[in-house]
Protein backbone atom coordinates (compact mmCIF):
# COMPACT_ATOMS: atom_id res chain seq x y z
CA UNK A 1 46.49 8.01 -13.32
CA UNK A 2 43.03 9.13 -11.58
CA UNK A 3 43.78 8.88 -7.55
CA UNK A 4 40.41 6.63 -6.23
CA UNK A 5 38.59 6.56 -2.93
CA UNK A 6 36.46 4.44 -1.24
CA UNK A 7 34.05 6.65 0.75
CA UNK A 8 31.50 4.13 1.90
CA UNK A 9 31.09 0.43 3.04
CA UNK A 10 28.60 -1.48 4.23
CA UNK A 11 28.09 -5.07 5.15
CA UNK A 12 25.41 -7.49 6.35
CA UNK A 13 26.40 -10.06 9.13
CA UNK A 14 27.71 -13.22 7.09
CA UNK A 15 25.88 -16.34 8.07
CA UNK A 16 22.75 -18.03 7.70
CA UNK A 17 20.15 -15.56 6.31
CA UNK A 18 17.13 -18.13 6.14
CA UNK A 19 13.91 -16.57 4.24
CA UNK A 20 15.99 -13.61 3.16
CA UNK A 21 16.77 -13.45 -0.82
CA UNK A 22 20.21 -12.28 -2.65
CA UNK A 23 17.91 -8.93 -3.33
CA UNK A 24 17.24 -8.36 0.40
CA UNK A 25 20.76 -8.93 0.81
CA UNK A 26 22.03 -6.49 -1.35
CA UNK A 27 20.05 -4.06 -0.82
CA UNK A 28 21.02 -4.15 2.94
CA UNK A 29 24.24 -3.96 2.00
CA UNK A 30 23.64 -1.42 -0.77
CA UNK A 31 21.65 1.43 1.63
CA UNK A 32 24.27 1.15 4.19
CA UNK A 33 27.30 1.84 1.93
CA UNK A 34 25.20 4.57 0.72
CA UNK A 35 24.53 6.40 3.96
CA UNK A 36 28.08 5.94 4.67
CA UNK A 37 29.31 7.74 1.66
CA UNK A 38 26.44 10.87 2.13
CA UNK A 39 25.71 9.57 -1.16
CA UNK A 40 22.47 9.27 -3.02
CA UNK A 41 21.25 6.00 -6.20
CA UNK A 42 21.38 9.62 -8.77
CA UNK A 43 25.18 9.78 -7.87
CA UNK A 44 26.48 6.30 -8.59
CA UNK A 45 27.71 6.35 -12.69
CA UNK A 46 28.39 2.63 -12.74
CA UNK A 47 27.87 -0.87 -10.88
CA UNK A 48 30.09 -3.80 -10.55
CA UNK A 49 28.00 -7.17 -8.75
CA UNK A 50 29.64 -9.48 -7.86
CA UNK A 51 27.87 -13.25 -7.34
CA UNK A 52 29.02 -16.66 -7.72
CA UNK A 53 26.29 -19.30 -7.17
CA UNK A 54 22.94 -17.42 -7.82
CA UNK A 55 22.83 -19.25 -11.30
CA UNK A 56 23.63 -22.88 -10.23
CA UNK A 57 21.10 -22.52 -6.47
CA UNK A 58 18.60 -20.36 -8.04
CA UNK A 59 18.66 -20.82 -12.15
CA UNK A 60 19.48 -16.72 -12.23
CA UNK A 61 22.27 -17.71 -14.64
CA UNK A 62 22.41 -14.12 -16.36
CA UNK A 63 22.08 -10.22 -15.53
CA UNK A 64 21.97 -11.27 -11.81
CA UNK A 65 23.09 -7.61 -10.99
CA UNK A 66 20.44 -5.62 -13.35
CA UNK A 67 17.91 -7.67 -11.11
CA UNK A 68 19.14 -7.36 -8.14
CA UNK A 69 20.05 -3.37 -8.26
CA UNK A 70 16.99 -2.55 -10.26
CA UNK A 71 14.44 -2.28 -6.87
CA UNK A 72 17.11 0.29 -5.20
CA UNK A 73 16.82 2.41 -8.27
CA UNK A 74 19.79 1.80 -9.58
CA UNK A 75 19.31 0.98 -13.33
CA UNK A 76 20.30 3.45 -16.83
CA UNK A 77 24.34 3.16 -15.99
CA UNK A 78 26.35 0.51 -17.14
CA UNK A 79 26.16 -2.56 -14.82
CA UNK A 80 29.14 -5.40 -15.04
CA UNK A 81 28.55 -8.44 -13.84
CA UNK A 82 31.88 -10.20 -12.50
CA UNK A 83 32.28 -13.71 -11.60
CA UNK A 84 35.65 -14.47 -10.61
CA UNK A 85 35.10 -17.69 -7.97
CA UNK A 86 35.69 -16.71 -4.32
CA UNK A 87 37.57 -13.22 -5.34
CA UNK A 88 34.51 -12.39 -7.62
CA UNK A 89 34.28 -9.19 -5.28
CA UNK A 90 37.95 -7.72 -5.02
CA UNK A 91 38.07 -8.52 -8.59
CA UNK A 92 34.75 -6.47 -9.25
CA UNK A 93 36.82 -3.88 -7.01
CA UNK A 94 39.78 -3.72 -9.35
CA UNK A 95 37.27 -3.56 -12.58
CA UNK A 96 35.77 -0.36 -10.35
CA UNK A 97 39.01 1.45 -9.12
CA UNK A 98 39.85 0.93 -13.32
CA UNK A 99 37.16 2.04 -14.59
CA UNK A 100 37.52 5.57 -12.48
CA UNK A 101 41.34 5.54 -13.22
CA UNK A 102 40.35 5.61 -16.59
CA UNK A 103 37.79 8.47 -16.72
CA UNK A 104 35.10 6.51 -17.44
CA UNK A 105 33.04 7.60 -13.80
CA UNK A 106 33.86 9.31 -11.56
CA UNK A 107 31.36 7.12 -8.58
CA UNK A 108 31.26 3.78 -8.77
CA UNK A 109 29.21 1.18 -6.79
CA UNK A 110 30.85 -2.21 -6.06
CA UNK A 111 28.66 -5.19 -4.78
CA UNK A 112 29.37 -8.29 -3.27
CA UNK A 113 26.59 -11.22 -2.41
CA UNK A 114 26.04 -14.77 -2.37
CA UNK A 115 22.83 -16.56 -0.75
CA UNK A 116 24.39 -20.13 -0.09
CA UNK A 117 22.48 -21.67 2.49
CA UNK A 118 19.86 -23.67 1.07
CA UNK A 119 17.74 -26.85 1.89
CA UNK A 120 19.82 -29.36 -0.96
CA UNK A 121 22.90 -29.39 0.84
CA UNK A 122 24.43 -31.54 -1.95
CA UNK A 123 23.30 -28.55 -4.39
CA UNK A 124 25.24 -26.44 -2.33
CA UNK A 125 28.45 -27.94 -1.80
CA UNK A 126 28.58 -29.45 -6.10
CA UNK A 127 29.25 -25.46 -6.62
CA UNK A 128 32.71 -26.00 -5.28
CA UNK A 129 33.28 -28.14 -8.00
CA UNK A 130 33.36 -25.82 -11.00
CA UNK A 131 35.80 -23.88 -9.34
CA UNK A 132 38.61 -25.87 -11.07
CA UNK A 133 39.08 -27.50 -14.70
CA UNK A 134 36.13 -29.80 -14.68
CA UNK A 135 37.54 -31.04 -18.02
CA UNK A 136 40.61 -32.16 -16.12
CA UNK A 137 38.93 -33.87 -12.74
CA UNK A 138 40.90 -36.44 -11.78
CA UNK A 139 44.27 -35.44 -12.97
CA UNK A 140 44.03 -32.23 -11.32
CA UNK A 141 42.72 -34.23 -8.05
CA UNK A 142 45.73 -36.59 -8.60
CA UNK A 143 48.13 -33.62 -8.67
CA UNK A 144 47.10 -31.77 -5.39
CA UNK A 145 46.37 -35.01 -3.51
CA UNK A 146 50.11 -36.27 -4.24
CA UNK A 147 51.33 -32.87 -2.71
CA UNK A 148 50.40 -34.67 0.89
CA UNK A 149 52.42 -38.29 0.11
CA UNK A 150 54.03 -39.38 3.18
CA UNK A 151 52.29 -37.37 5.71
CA UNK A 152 49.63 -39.80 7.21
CA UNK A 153 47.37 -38.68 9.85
CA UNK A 154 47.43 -40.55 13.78
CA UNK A 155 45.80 -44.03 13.44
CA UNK A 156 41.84 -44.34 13.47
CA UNK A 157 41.92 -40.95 12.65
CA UNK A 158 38.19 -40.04 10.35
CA UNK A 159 37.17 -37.42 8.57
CA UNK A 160 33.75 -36.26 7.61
CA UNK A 161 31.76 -37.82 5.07
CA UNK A 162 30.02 -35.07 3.26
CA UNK A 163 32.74 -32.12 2.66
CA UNK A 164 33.97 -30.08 -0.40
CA UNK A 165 36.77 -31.70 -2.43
CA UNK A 166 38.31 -28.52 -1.27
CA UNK A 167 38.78 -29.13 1.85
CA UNK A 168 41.13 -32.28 0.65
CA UNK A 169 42.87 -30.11 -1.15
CA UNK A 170 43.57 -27.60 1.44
CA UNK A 171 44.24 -30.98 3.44
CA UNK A 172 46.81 -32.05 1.17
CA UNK A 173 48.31 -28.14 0.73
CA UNK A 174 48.78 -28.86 4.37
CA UNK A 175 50.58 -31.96 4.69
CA UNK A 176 53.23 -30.75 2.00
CA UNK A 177 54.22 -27.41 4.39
CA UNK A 178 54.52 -29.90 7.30
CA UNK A 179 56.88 -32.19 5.60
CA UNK A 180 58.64 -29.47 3.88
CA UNK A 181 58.70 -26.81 6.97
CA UNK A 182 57.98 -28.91 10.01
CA UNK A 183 54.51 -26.88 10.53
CA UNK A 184 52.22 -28.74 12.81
CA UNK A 185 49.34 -29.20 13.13
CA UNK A 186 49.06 -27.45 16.69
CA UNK A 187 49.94 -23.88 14.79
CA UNK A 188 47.33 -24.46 12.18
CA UNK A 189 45.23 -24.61 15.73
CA UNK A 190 46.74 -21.52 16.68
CA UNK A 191 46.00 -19.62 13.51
CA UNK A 192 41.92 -21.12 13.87
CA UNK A 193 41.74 -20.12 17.87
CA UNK A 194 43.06 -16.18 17.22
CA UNK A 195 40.54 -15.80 14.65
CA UNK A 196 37.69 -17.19 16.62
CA UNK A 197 38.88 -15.11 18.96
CA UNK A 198 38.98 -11.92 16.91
CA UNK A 199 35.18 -13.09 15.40
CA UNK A 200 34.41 -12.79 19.10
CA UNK A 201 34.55 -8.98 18.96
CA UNK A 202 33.04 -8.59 15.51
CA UNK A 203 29.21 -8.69 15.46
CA UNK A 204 29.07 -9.26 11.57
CA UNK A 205 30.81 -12.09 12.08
CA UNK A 206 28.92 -15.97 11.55
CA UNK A 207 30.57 -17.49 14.70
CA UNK A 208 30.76 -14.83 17.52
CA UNK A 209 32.24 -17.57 20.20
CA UNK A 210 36.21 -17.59 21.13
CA UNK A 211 37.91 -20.77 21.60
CA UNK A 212 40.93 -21.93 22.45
CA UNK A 213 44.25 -24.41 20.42
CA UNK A 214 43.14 -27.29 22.54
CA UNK A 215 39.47 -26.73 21.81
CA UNK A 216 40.11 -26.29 18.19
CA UNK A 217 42.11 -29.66 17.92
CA UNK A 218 39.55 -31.43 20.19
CA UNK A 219 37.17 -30.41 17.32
CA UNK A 220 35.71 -33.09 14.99
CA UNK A 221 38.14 -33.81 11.81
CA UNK A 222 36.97 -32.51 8.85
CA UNK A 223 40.20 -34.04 6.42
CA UNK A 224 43.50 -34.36 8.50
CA UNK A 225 44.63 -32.25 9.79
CA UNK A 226 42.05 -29.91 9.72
CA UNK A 227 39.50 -29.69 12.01
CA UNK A 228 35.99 -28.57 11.60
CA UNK A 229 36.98 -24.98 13.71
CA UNK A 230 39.86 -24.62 10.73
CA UNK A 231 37.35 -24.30 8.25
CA UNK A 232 35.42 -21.91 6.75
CA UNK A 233 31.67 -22.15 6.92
CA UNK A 234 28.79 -21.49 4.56
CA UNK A 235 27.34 -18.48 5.09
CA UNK A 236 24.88 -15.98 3.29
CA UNK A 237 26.02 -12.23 3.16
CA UNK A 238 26.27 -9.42 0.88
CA UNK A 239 29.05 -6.86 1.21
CA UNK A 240 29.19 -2.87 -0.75
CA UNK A 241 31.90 -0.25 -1.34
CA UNK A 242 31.28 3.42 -2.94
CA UNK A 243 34.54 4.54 -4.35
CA UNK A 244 35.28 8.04 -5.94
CA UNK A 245 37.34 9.92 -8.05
CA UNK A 246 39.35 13.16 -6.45
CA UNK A 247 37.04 15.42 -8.23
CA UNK A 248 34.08 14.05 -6.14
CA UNK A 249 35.95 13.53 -2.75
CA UNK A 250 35.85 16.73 -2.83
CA UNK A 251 32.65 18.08 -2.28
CA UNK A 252 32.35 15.05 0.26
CA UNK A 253 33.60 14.12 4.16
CA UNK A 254 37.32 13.85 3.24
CA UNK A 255 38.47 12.76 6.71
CA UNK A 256 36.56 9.32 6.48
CA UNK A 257 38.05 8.67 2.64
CA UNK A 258 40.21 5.79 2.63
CA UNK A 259 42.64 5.83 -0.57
CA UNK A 260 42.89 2.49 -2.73
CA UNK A 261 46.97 2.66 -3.29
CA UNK A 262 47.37 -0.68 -5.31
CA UNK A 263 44.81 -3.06 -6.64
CA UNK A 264 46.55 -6.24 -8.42
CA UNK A 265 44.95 -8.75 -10.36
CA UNK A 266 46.77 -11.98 -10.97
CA UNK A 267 45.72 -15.53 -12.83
CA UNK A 268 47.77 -18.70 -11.81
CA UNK A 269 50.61 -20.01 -13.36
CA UNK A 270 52.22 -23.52 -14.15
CA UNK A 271 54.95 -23.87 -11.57
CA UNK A 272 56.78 -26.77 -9.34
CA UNK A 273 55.42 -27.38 -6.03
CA UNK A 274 58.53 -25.86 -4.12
CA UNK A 275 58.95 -22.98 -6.42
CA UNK A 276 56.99 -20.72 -3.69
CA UNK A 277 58.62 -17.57 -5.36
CA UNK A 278 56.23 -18.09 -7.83
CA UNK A 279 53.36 -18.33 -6.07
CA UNK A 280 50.68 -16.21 -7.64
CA UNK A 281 49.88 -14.50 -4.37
CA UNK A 282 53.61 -13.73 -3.50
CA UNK A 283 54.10 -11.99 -7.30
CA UNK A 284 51.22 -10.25 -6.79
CA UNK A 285 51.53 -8.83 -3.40
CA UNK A 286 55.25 -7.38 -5.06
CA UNK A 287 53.81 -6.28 -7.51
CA UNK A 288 50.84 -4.32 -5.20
CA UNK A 289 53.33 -3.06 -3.04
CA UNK A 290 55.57 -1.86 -6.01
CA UNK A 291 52.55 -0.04 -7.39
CA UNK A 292 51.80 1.71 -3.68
CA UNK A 293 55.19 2.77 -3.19
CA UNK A 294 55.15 0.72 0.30
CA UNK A 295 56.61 -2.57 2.06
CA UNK A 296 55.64 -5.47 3.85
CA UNK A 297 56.77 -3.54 6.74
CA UNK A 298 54.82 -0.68 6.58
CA UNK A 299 51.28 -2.74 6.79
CA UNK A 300 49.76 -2.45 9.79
CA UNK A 301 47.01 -4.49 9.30
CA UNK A 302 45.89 -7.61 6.73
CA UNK A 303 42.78 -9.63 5.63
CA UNK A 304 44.24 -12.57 4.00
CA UNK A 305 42.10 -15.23 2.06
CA UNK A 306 41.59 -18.43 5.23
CA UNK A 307 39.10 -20.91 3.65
CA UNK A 308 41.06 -22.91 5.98
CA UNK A 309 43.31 -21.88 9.13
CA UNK A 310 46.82 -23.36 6.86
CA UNK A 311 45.72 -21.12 4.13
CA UNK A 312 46.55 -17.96 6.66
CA UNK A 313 49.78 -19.47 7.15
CA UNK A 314 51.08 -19.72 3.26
CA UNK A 315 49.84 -16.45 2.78
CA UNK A 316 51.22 -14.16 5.82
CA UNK A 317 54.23 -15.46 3.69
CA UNK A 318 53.27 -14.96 0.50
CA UNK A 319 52.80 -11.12 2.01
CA UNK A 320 56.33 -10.62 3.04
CA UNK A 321 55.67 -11.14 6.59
CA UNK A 322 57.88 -13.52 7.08
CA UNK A 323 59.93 -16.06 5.48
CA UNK A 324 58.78 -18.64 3.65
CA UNK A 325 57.48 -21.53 6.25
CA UNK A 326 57.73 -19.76 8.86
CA UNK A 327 54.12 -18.54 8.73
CA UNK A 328 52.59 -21.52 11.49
CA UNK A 329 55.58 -19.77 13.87
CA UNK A 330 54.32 -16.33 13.76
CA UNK A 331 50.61 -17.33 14.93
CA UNK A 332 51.98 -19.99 17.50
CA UNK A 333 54.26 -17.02 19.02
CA UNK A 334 51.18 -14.38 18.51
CA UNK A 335 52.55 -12.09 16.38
CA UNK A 336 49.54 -12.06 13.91
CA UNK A 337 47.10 -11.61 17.07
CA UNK A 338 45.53 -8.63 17.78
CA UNK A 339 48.45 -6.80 19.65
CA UNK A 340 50.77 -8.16 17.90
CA UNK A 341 53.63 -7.12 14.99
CA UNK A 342 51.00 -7.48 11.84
CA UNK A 343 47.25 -8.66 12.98
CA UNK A 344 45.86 -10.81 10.40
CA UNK A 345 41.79 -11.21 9.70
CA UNK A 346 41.16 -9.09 12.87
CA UNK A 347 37.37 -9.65 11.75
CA UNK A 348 38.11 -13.47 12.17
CA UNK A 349 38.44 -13.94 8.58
CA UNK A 350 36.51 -16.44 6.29
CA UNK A 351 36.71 -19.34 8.74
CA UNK A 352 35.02 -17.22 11.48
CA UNK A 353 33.62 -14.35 9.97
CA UNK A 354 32.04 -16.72 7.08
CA UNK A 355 32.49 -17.52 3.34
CA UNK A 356 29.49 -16.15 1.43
CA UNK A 357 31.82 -16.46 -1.60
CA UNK A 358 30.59 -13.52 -4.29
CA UNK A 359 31.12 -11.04 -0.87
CA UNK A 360 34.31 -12.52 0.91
CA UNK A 361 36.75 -10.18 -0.68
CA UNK A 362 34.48 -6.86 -0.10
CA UNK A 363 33.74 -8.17 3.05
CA UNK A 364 37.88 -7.79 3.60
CA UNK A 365 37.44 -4.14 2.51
CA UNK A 366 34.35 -3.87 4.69
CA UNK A 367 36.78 -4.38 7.29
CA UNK A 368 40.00 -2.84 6.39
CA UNK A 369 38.42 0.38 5.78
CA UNK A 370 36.56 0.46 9.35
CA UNK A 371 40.72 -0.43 10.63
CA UNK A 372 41.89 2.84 9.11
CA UNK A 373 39.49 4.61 10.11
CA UNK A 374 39.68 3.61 13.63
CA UNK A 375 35.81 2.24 14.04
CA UNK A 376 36.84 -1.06 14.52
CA UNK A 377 35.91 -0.77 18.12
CA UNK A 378 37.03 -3.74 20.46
CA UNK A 379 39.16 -5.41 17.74
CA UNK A 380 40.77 -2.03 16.55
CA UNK A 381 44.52 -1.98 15.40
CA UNK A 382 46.12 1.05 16.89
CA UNK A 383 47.23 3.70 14.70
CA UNK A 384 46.74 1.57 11.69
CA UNK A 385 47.78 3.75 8.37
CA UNK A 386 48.19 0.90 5.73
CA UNK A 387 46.49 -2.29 5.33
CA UNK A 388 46.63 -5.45 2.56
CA UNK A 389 44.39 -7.76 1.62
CA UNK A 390 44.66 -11.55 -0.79
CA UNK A 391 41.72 -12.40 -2.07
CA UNK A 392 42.23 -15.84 -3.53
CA UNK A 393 39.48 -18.16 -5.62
CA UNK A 394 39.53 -21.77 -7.58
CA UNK A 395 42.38 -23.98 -8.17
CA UNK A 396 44.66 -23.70 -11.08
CA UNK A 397 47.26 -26.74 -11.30
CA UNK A 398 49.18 -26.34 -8.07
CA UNK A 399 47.64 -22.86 -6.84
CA UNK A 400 44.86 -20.45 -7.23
CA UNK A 401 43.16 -20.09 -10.23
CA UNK A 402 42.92 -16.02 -9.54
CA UNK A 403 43.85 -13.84 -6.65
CA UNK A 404 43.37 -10.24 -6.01
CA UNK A 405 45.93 -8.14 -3.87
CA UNK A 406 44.79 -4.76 -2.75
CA UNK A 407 46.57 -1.84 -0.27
CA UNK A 408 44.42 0.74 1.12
CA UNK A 409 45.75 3.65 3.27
CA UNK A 410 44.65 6.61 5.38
CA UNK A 411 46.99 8.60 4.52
CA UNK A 412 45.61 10.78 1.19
């Protein structure tokens, strides 16, 4: 097996891009990742785009990456188009580092973008609802919604109107860890405030404003108990990664390479709701860290997938981080804070940083490889060497309907 690199990133700000197109984005993205590598269009051998809603906002339903590469130049090398819901862009990632493994190319350009902010706001959020069996509506909605039974929110207590149906689903996710764990709703607080914190430092981020538990629960309710702070926003944004084989890395800066040491793809399975062993993310992070010959312990760093705050909290224990339900104690106590044991989403992850979904999960790598290289500036993890990252998208019966687990490291 081929050893891959990534040897350039680049990133736009996630947000609200208004007047700017999913080509602008990309190529943005694109030129930077690019310069970072020392890399010219001649020396990329294949392209993996990721996108997600172009087809459905915009009626580009096919070839969405030949169009958008084709005014950078890139065009004559095989171009993959990979759609996987909100980890479209790891999972383009995994098709790259692959594809390299295999001999097939040797540089490899992997693209992440989604334009969602657009005038029909009900346009927008009816996206979220292909993102599960749409042949199956209400008796998957039945299913997830009864996860919540018993746990009622205060009295007089009213959610927005106009949300996704998955936020009600993360909702109901919720409610089941509090009555099974005794989470509350003050540490999903605590998991939103540190990451609007971290966002804080991180000028790519949408929100760039800190805030605090009390602030964050003073918040308008979105769906109980999740406030509007706990949840991730829609944002434009278009993230880029140039990996490379060994034979390449070497005729390039090999002090800035970051080495991909595991790269896991996993679909969901049909489980019981308190079988957590089984959780898709929690195989696949074993099976990642099998694969890099490394522990929970050794990670130093993590992007984890936080549509909502309680998501962080399931998966900082689907990681290995700690037991299972004791993920709302670690942020109420700090430990995934910057300075802490393991920071999580040090960029403020999706509910801070932003959700442009086709970009999320190279927007994690965007990250994670500025961590190990120590250019994180004010929200830089000391002397990080490893770092993970879940990359999570759809629902599939009780969990996600893909998720994408990848370990990077510093040390070549």
């Amino acid at each position: 097996m081929r050893n891959v690199y990534v040897v350039g990133v680049g990133s736009t700000r996630f947000g609200r891009h208004t007047g700017v197109s999913v080509k602008q984005l990309t190529r943005s993205a694109v030129e930077e990742a690019l310069r970072d590598a020392g890399l010219g269009v001649p020396a990329i051998q294949a392209a993996f785009f990721a996108n997600t809603v172009q087809g459905a906002l915009e009626g580009q339903i096919m070839v969405r990456g030949q169009m958008a590469l084709r005014p950078l130049g890139i065009e004559g090398v095989p171009i993959f188009n990979v759609e996987n819901a909100c980890a479209s862009a790891s999972s383009a990632l995994n098709l790259a580092v692959q594809h390299i493994r295999a001999g097939a190319s040797d540089v490899a350009l992997v693209v992440g973008v989604d334009k969602m902010c657009v005038p029909d706001k009900a346009a927008m959020l009816g996206v979220f609802d292909g993102a599960w069996d749409v042949h199956e509506t209400e008796a998957g909605q039945a299913l997830l919604m009864a996860l919540g039974r018993g746990v009622d929110p205060p009295a007089g207590t009213a959610g927005l109107e106009t949300r996704s149906v998955f936020m009600d689903i993360y909702a109901s996710f919720a409610k089941a860890h509090m009555r099974n764990f005794g989470t509350t709703q003050r540490q999903i607080a605590a998991v939103s405030a540190k990451n609007h914190q971290h966002s804080a430092l991180n000028p790519l981020a949408h929100y760039q404003a800190s805030m605090t538990i009390e602030e964050v629960l003073a918040a308008p309710t979105v769906v109980w108990p999740l406030t509007l702070p706990m949840c991730a926003p829609v944002s434009d944004g278009a993230a880029a990664a140039v990996i490379c084989s060994e034979r390449v890395l070497r005729d390039l800066n090999r002090s800035r390479a970051i080495a991909v040491r595991a790269s896991q793809v996993l679909t969901g399975v049909t489980r019981s709701a308190d079988d957590h062993e089984r959780h898709l993310c929690r195989i696949g992070a074993l099976r990642a860290y099998e694969e890099a010959g490394l522990g929970p312990g050794s990670m130093d760093v993590a992007e984890v997938h936080d549509a909502t705050a309680f998501a962080e909290i399931v998966q900082v224990e689907n990681l290995g981080f700690c037991e299972i339900g004791q993920g709302g104690w670690m942020a109420e106590r700090g430990v995934t804070a910057l300075g802490g044991r393991i920071p999580v989403n040090p960029s403020g992850g999706l509910e801070s940083k932003g959700h442009p979904i086709g970009a999320t999960g190279l927007g994690q790598i965007h990250e994670l490889v500025l961590q190990l290289r120590g250019q994180a500036g004010r929200r830089q993890v000391e002397g990080a060497r490893h770092a993970i990252a879940e990359n999570g998208g759809g629902v599939y019966g009780l969990e996600e309907s893909t998720a994408v687990i990848t370990i990077l490291s510093n040390q070549l």
